[in-house]
Protein backbone atom coordinates (compact mmCIF):
# COMPACT_ATOMS: atom_id res chain seq x y z
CA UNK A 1 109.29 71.53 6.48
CA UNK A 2 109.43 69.67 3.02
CA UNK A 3 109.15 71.17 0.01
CA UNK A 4 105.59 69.87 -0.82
CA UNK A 5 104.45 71.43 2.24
CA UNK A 6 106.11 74.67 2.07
CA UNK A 7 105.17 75.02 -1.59
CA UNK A 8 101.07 74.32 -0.30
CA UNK A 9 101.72 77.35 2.77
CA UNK A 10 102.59 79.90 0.09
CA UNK A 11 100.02 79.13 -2.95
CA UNK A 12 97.36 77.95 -0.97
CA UNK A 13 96.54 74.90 -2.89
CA UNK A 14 93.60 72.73 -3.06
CA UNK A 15 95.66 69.35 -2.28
CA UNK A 16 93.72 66.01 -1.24
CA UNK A 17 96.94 63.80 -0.69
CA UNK A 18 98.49 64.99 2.76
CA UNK A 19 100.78 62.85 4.48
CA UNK A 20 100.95 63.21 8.39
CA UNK A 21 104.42 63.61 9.07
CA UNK A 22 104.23 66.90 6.94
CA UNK A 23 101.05 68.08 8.66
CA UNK A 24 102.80 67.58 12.11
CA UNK A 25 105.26 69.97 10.62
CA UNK A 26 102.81 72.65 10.01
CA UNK A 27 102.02 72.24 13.79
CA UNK A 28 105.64 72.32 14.62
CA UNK A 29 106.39 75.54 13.01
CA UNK A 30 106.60 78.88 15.51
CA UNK A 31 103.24 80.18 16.59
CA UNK A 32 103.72 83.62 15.07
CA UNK A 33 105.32 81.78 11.56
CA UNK A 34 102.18 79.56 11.24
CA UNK A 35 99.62 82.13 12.13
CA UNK A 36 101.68 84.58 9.44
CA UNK A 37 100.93 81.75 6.93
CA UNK A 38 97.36 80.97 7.39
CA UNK A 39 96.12 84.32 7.32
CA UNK A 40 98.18 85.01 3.71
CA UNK A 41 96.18 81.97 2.95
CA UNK A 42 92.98 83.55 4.15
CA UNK A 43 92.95 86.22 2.35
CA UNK A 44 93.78 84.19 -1.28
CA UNK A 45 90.18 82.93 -0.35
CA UNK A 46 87.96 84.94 1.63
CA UNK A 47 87.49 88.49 2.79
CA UNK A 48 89.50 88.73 5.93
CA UNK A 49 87.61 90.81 8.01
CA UNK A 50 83.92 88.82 7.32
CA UNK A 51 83.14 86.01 9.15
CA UNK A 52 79.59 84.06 8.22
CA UNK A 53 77.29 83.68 11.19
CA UNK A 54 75.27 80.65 11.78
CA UNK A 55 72.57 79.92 14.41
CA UNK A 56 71.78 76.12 15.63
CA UNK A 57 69.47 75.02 17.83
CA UNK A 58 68.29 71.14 19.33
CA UNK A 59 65.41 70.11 17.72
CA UNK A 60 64.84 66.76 19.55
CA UNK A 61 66.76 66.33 22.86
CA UNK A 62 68.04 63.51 24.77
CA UNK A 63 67.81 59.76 24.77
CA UNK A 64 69.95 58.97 22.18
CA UNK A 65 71.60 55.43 21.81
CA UNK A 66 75.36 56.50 21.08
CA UNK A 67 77.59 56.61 23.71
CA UNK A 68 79.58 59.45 22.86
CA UNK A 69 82.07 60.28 25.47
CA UNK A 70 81.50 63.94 25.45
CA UNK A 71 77.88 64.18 24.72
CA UNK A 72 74.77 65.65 27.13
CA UNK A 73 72.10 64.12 25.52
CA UNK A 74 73.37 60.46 25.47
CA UNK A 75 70.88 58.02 27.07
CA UNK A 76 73.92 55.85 28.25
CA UNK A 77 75.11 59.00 30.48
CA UNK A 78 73.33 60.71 33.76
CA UNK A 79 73.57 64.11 32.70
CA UNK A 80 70.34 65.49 33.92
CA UNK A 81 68.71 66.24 30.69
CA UNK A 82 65.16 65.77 30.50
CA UNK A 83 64.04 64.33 27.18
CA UNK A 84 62.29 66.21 24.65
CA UNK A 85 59.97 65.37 21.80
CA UNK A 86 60.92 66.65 18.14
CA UNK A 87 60.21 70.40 17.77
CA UNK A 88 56.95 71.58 16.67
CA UNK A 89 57.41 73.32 12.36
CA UNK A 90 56.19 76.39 13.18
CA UNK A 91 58.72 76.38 16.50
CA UNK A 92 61.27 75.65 14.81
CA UNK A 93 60.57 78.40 11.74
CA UNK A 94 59.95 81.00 14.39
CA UNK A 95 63.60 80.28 15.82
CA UNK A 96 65.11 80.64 12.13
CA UNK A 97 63.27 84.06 11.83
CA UNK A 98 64.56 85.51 14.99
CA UNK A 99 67.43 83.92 14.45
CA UNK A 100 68.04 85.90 10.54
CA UNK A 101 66.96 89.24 12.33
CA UNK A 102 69.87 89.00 14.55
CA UNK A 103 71.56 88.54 11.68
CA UNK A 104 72.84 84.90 11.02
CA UNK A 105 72.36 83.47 7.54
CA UNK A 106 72.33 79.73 8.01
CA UNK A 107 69.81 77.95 10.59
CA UNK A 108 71.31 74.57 11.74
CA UNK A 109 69.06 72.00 13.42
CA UNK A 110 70.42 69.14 15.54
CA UNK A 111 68.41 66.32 16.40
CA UNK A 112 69.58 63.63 19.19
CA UNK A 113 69.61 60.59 17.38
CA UNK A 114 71.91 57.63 16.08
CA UNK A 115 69.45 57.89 12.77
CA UNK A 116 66.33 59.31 11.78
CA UNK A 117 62.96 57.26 11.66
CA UNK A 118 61.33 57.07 8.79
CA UNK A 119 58.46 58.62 10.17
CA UNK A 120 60.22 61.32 11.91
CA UNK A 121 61.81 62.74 8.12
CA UNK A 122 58.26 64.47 7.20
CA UNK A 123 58.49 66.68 9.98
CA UNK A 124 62.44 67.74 9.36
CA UNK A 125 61.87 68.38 5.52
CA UNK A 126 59.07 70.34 6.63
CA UNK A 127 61.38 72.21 8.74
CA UNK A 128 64.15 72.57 5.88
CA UNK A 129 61.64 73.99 3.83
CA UNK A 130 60.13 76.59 6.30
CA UNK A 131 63.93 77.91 6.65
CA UNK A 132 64.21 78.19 2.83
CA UNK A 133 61.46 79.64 2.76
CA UNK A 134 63.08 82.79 5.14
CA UNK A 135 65.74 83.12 2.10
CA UNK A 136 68.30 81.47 5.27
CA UNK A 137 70.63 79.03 4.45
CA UNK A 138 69.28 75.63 5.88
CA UNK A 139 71.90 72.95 7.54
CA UNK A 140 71.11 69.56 9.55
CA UNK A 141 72.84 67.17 11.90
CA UNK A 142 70.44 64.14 12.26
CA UNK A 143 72.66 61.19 12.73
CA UNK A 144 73.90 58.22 9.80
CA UNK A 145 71.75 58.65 6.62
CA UNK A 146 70.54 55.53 4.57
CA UNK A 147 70.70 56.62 0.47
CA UNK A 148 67.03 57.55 0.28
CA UNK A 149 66.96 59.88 3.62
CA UNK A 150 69.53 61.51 1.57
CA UNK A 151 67.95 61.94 -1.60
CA UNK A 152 64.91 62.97 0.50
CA UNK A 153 67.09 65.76 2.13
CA UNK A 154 68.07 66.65 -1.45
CA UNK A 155 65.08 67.05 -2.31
CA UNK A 156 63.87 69.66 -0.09
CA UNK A 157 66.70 71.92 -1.11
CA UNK A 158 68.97 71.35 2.36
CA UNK A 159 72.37 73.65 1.87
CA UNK A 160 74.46 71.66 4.24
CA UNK A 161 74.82 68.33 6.11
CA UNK A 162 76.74 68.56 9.32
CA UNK A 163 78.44 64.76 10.65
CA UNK A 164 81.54 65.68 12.53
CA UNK A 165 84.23 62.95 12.52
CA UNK A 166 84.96 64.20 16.02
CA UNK A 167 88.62 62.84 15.93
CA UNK A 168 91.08 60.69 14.35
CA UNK A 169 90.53 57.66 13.27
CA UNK A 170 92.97 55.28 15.95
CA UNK A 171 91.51 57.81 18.76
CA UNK A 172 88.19 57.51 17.81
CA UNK A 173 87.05 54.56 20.25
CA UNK A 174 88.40 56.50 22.97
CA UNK A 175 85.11 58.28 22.37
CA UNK A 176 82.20 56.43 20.77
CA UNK A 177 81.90 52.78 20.60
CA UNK A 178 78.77 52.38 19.57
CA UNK A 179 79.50 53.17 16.09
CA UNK A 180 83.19 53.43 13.76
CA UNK A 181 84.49 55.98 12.00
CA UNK A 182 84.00 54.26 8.76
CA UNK A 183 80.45 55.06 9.48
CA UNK A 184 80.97 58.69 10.01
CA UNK A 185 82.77 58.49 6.32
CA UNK A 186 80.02 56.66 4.61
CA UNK A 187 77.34 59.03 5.36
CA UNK A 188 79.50 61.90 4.76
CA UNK A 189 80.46 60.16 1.19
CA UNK A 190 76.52 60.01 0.38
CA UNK A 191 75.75 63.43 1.47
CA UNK A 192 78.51 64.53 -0.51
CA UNK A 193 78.07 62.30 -3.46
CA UNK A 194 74.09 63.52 -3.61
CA UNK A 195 75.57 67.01 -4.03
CA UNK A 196 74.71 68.50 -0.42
CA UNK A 197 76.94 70.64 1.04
CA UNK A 198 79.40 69.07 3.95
CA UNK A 199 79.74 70.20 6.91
CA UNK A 200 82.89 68.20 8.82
CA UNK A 201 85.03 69.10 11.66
CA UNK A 202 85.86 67.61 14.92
CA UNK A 203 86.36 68.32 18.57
CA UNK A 204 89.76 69.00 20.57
CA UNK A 205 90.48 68.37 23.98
CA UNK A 206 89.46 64.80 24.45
CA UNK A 207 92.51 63.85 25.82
CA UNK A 208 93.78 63.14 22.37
CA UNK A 209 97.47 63.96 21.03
CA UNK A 210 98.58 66.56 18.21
CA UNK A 211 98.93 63.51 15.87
CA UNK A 212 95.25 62.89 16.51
CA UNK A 213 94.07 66.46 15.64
CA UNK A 214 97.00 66.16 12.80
CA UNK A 215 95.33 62.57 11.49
CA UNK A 216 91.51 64.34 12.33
CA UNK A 217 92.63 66.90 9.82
CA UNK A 218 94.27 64.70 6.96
CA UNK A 219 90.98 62.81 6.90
CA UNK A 220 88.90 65.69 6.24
CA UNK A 221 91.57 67.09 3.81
CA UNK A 222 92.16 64.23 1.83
CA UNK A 223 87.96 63.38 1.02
CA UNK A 224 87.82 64.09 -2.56
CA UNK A 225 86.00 67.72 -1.75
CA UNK A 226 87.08 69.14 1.25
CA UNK A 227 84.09 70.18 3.41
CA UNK A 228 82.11 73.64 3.07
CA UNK A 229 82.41 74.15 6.74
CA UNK A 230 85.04 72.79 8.90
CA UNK A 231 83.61 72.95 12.38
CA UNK A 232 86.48 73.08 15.06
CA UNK A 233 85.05 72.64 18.40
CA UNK A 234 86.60 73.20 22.44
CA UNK A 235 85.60 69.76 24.19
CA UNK A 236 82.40 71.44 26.50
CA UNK A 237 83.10 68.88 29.75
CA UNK A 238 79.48 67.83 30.96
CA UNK A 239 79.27 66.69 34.35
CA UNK A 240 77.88 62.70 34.20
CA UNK A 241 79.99 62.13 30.80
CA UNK A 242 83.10 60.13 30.73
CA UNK A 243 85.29 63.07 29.61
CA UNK A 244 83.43 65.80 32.02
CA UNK A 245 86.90 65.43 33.86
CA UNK A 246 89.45 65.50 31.13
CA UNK A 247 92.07 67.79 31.82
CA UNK A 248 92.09 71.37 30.04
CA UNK A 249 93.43 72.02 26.22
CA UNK A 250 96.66 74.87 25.91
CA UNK A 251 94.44 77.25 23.93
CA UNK A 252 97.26 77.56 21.92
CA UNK A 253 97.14 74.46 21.02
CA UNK A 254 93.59 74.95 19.72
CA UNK A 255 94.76 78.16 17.66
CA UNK A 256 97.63 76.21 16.01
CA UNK A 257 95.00 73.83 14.87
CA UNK A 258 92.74 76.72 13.31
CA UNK A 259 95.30 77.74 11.31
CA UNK A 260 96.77 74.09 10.18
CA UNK A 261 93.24 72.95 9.17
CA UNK A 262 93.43 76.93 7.49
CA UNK A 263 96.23 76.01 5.33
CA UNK A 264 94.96 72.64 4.46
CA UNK A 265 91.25 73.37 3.33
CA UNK A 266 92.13 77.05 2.22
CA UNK A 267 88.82 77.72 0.64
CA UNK A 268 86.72 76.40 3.27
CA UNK A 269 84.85 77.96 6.35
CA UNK A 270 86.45 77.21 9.25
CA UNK A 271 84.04 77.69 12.10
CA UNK A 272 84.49 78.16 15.91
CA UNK A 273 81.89 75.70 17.28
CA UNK A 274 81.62 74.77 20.98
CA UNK A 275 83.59 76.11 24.14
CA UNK A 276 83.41 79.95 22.54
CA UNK A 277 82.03 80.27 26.22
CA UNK A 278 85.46 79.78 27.89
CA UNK A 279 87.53 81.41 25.67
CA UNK A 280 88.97 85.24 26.49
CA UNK A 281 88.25 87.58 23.73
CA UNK A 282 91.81 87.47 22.83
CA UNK A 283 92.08 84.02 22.16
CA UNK A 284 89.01 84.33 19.59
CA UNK A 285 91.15 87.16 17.97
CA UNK A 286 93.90 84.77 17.19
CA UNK A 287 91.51 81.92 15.97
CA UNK A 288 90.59 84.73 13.34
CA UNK A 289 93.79 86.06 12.98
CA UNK A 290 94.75 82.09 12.33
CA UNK A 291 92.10 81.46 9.64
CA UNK A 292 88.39 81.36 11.36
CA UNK A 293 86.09 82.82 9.59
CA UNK A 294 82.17 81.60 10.82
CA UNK A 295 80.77 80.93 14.34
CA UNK A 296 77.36 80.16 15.53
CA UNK A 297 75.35 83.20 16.69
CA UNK A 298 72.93 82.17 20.23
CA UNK A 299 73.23 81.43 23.79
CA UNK A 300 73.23 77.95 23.35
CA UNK A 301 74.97 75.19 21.10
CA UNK A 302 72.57 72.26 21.19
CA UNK A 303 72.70 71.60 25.03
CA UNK A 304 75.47 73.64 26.28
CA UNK A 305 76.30 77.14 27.16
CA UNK A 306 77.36 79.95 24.06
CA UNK A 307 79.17 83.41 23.60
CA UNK A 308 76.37 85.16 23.87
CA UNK A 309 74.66 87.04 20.67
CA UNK A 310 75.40 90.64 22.05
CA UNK A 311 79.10 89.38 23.28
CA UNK A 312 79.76 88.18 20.07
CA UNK A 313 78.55 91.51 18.03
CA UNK A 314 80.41 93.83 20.77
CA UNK A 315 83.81 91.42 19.64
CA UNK A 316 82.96 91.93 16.18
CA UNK A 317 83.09 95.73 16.59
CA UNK A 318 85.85 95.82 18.26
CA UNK A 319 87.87 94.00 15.90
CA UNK A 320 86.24 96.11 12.88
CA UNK A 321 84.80 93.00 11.72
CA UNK A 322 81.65 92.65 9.84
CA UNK A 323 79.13 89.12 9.37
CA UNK A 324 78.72 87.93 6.31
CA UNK A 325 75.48 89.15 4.44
């Protein structure tokens, strides 16, 4: 590994100017070196036996007009899902309550659109405020923002903006063509320029390469704040959707990127997102051992299947770890 690199693995520093020949080293290095070197990391930053729990749920479902490869609730797909109407306030504050008593501390509400209407942004910042209003952290994914959407947001006191870049950029219309990554930047430059909270990750097992998830990973590092939350998600394969049949990740290979995306955003939460429902207990031991340190509590992410909440507290005793509070 070069000295830049190395240097960065043992001080843990906030850089913004990886190159991705040395982040393909970081992946290169032996499995027990680089998980060795992302928990030192880990611990510079965070408590190392807390991990922040989050709870999301859909909010408006189906129908939407991106064509994401991987994605349930695309109209251009035949997945099955019915379409649903935006959520009802006081459903949706209900959720966030129950959701705080089983102890997560951020509410995350996904909505199934390419952008919001203008008319459908009084009912969300209603919602936003409802959450707040439980003392809960409050997070949204709606979709690309225009500037005043995100003032709006702003506004109503919203914590974090979730907009996944969900690869790299020379994979990326592998996966969506009905928008470009520079889009996915844009909006996550206003959010973060408005002073919300990002929330940025991506999703492996696409039938991408390692320089993918390595050139996924230098874009988020090299914004000029890395994200809050770093959201690393197992593809979920949906019958109907183009990549329902893509062949399986190594789970290794998922770990390794844990703890690379560790050791380049060392002060940010990296969270376990989707596919938590195929993974052996041991394999979520090593994403924690490798850096992770938040997860969504629930049965269900969006569309798809979860850990579920009692699972996921059962692990936590187990490993003598504790949520954050």
């Amino acid at each position: 590994m070069n000295q830049t690199a190395a240097a960065t693995a043992e001080k843990g520093d906030l850089r913004h100017d990886w190159n991705l020949e040395e982040i393909e080293q970081l992946f290169a290095l032996p499995f027990n070196d680089l998980l060795f070197q992302a928990q030192q990391i880990h611990r510079q930053h965070f408590e190392p036996n807390t991990v922040q729990v989050s709870t999301l749920i859909n909010i408006k479902t189906g129908g939407c007009a991106e064509d994401c490869g991987y994605c349930s609730q695309s109209a251009h797909f035949d997945t099955g899902l019915a379409r649903e109407a935006l959520m009802a306030v006081d459903e949706v504050v209900s959720a966030a309550k129950t959701a705080q008593e089983g102890g997560a501390t951020r509410f995350c509400m996904g909505a199934a659109w390419r952008k919001p209407r203008t008319n459908d942004m009084d009912l969300v910042i209603a919602m936003i405020k409802g959450v707040k209003g439980l003392g809960m952290e409050a997070c949204v994914t709606l979709g690309m923002l225009e500037p005043e959407q995100v003032q709006q947001l702003k506004e109503a006191g919203l914590d974090y903006y979730n907009h996944n870049i969900d690869t790299s950029p020379e994979y990326y219309d592998k996966v969506v063509t009905t928008r470009k990554f520079a889009d996915r930047i844009d909006t996550i430059t206003r959010v973060r320029e408005a002073g919300i909270n990002v929330c940025s990750g991506g999703i492996l097992g696409m039938g991408e390469e390692r320089r993918d998830r390595a050139a996924m990973l230098q874009e988020l590092a090299n914004l000029p704040e890395h994200p809050g939350s770093v959201p690393i998600n197992l593809l979920v394969k949906v019958p109907g959707t183009p990549l329902g049949d893509t062949p399986d990740l190594d789970i290794f290979e998922f770990i390794r990127t844990i703890a690379v995306a560790r050791l380049m955003m060392p002060a940010s939460y990296v969270r376990l997102s989707a596919g938590r429902e195929t993974m052996h207990d041991e394999a979520q031991a090593l994403c924690f051992l490798a850096g992770a340190n938040s997860l969504f509590y629930g049965d269900k992410l969006l569309t798809t299947e979860n850990a579920t909440t009692d699972h996921d507290k059962a692990l936590f005793q187990r490993l003598g770890i504790q949520a954050e509070g």
